[in-house]
C-alpha atoms as a PDB file:
ATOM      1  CA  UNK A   1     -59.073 -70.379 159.000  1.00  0.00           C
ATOM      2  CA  UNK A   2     -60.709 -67.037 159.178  1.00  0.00           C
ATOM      3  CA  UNK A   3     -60.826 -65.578 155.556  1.00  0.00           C
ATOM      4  CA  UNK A   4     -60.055 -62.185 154.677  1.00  0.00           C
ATOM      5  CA  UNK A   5     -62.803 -59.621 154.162  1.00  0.00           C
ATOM      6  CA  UNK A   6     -62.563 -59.195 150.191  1.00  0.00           C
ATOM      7  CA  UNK A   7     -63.190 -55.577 150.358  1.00  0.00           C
ATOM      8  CA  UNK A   8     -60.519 -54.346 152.442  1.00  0.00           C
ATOM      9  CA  UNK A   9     -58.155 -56.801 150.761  1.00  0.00           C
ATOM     10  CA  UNK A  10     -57.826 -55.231 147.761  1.00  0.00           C
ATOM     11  CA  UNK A  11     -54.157 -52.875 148.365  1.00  0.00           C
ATOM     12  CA  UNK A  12     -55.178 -49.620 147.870  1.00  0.00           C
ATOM     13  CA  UNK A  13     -58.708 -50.350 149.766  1.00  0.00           C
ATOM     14  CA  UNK A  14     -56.499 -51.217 152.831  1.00  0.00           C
ATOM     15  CA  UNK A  15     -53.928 -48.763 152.665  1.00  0.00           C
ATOM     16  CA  UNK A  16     -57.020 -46.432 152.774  1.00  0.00           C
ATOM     17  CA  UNK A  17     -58.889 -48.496 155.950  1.00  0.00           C
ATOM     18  CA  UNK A  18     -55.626 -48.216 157.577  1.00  0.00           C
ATOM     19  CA  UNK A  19     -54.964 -44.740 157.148  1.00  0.00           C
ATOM     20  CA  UNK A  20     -58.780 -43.798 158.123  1.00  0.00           C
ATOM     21  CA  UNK A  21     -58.334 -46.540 161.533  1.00  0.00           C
ATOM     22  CA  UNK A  22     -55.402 -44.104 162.863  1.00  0.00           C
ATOM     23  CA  UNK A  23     -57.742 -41.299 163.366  1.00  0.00           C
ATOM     24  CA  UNK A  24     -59.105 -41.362 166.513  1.00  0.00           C
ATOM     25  CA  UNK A  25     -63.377 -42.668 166.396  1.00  0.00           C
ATOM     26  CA  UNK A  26     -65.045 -39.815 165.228  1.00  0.00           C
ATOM     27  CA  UNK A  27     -62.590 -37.583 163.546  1.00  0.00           C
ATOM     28  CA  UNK A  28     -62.186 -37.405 159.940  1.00  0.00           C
ATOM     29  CA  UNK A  29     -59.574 -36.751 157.026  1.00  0.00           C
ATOM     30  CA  UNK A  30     -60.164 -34.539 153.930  1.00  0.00           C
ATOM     31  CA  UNK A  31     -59.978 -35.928 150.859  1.00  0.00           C
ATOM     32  CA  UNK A  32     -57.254 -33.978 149.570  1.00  0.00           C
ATOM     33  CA  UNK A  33     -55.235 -34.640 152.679  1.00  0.00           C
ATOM     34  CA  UNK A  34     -55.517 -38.562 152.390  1.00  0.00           C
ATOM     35  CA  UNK A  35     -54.653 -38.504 148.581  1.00  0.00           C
ATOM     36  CA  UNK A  36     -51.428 -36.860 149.732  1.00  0.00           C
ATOM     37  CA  UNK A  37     -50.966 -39.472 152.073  1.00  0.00           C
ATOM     38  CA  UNK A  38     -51.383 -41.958 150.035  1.00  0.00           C
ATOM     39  CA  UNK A  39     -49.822 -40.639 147.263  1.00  0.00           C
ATOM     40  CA  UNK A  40     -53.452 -41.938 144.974  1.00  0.00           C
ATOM     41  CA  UNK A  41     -54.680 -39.979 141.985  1.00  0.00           C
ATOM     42  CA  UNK A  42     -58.158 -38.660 142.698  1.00  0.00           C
ATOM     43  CA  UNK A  43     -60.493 -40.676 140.252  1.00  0.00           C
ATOM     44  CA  UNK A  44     -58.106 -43.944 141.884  1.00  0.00           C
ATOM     45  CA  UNK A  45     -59.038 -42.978 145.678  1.00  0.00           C
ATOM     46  CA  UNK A  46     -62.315 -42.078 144.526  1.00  0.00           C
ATOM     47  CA  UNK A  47     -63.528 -45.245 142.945  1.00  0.00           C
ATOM     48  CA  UNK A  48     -61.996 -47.112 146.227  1.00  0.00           C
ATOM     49  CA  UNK A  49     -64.078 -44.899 148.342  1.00  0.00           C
ATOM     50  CA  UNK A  50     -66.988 -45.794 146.532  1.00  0.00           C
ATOM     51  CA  UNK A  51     -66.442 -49.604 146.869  1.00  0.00           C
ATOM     52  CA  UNK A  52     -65.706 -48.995 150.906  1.00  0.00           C
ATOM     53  CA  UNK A  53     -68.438 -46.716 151.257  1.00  0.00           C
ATOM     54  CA  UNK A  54     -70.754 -48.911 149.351  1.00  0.00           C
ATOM     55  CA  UNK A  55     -69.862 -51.594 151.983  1.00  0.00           C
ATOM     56  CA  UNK A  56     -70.969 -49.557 154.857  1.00  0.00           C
ATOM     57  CA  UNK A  57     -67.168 -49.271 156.299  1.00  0.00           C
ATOM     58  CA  UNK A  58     -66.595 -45.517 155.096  1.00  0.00           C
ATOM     59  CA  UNK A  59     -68.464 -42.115 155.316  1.00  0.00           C
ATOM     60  CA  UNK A  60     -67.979 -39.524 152.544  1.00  0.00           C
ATOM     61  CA  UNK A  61     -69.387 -35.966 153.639  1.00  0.00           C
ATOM     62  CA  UNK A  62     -69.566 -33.370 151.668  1.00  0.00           C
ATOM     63  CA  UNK A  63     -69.986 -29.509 153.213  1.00  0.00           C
ATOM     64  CA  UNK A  64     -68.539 -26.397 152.499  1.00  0.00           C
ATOM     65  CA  UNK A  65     -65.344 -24.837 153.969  1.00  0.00           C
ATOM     66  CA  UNK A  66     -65.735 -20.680 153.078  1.00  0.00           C
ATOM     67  CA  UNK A  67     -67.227 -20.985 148.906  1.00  0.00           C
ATOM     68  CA  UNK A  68     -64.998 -23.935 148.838  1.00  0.00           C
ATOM     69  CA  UNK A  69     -66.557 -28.003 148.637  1.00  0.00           C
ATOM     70  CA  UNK A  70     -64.515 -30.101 150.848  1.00  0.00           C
ATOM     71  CA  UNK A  71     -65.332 -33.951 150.936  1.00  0.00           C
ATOM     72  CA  UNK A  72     -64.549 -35.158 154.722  1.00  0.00           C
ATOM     73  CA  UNK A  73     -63.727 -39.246 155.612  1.00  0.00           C
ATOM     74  CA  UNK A  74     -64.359 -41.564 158.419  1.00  0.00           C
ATOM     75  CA  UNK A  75     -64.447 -44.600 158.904  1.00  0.00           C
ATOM     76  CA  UNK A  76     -67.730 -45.944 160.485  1.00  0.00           C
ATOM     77  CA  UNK A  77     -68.122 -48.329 163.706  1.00  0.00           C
ATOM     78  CA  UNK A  78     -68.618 -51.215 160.824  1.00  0.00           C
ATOM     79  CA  UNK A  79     -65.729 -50.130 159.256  1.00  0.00           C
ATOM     80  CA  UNK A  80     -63.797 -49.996 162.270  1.00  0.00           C
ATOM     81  CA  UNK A  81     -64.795 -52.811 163.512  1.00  0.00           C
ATOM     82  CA  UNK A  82     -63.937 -55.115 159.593  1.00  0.00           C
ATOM     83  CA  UNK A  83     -60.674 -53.914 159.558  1.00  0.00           C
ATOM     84  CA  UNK A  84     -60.212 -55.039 163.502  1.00  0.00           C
ATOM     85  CA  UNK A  85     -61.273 -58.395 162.686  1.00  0.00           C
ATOM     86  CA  UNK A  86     -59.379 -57.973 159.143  1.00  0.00           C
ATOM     87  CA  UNK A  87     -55.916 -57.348 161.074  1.00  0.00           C
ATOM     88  CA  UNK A  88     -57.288 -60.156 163.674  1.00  0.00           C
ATOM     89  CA  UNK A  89     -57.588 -62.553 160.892  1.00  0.00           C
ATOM     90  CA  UNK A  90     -54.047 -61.676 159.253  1.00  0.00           C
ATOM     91  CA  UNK A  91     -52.155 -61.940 162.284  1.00  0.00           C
ATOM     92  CA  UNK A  92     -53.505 -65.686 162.603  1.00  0.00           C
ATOM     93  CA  UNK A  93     -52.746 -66.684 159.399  1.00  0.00           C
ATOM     94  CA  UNK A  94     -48.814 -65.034 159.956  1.00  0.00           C
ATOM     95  CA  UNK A  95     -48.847 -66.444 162.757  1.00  0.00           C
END
């Protein structure tokens, strides 16, 4: 049996690859925006980021919107691609 990649595993780390995976390759959520979505407290989200972006399966980029910082997310082709084989290997073991 295939076994489930550790770092998207963890609930809030999925709930976060699955909400990035919707987006369409290439676009990207702002932070703010995804907390909402997820309902996450900032320094929560954040550390999560930090494991998944550590891991090679999110981009965090930072730029400026106006004077304002805005931090955009993505997930990468890695990323994309662990949480295809990540659903892959779920839906074998439900099934």
């Amino acid at each position: 049996m295939d076994e489930l990649d550790p770092v998207i595993h963890a609930s809030a780390r999925l709930r976060i690859t699955a909400a990035l995976a919707t987006l369409p390759a290439g676009d990207r959520l702002a932070f703010p925006r995804l907390q909402q979505l997820l309902e996450m407290t900032p320094g929560n989200l954040s550390t999560h980021l930090r494991k998944l972006e550590d891991a090679g399966y999110v981009e965090v980029t930072k730029a400026h919107q106006g004077r304002s910082p805005v931090t955009y997310l993505n997930l990468t082709a890695r990323g994309r691609a662990a949480f295809e084989v990540y659903t892959a290997s779920l839906k074998k073991l439900l099934g």
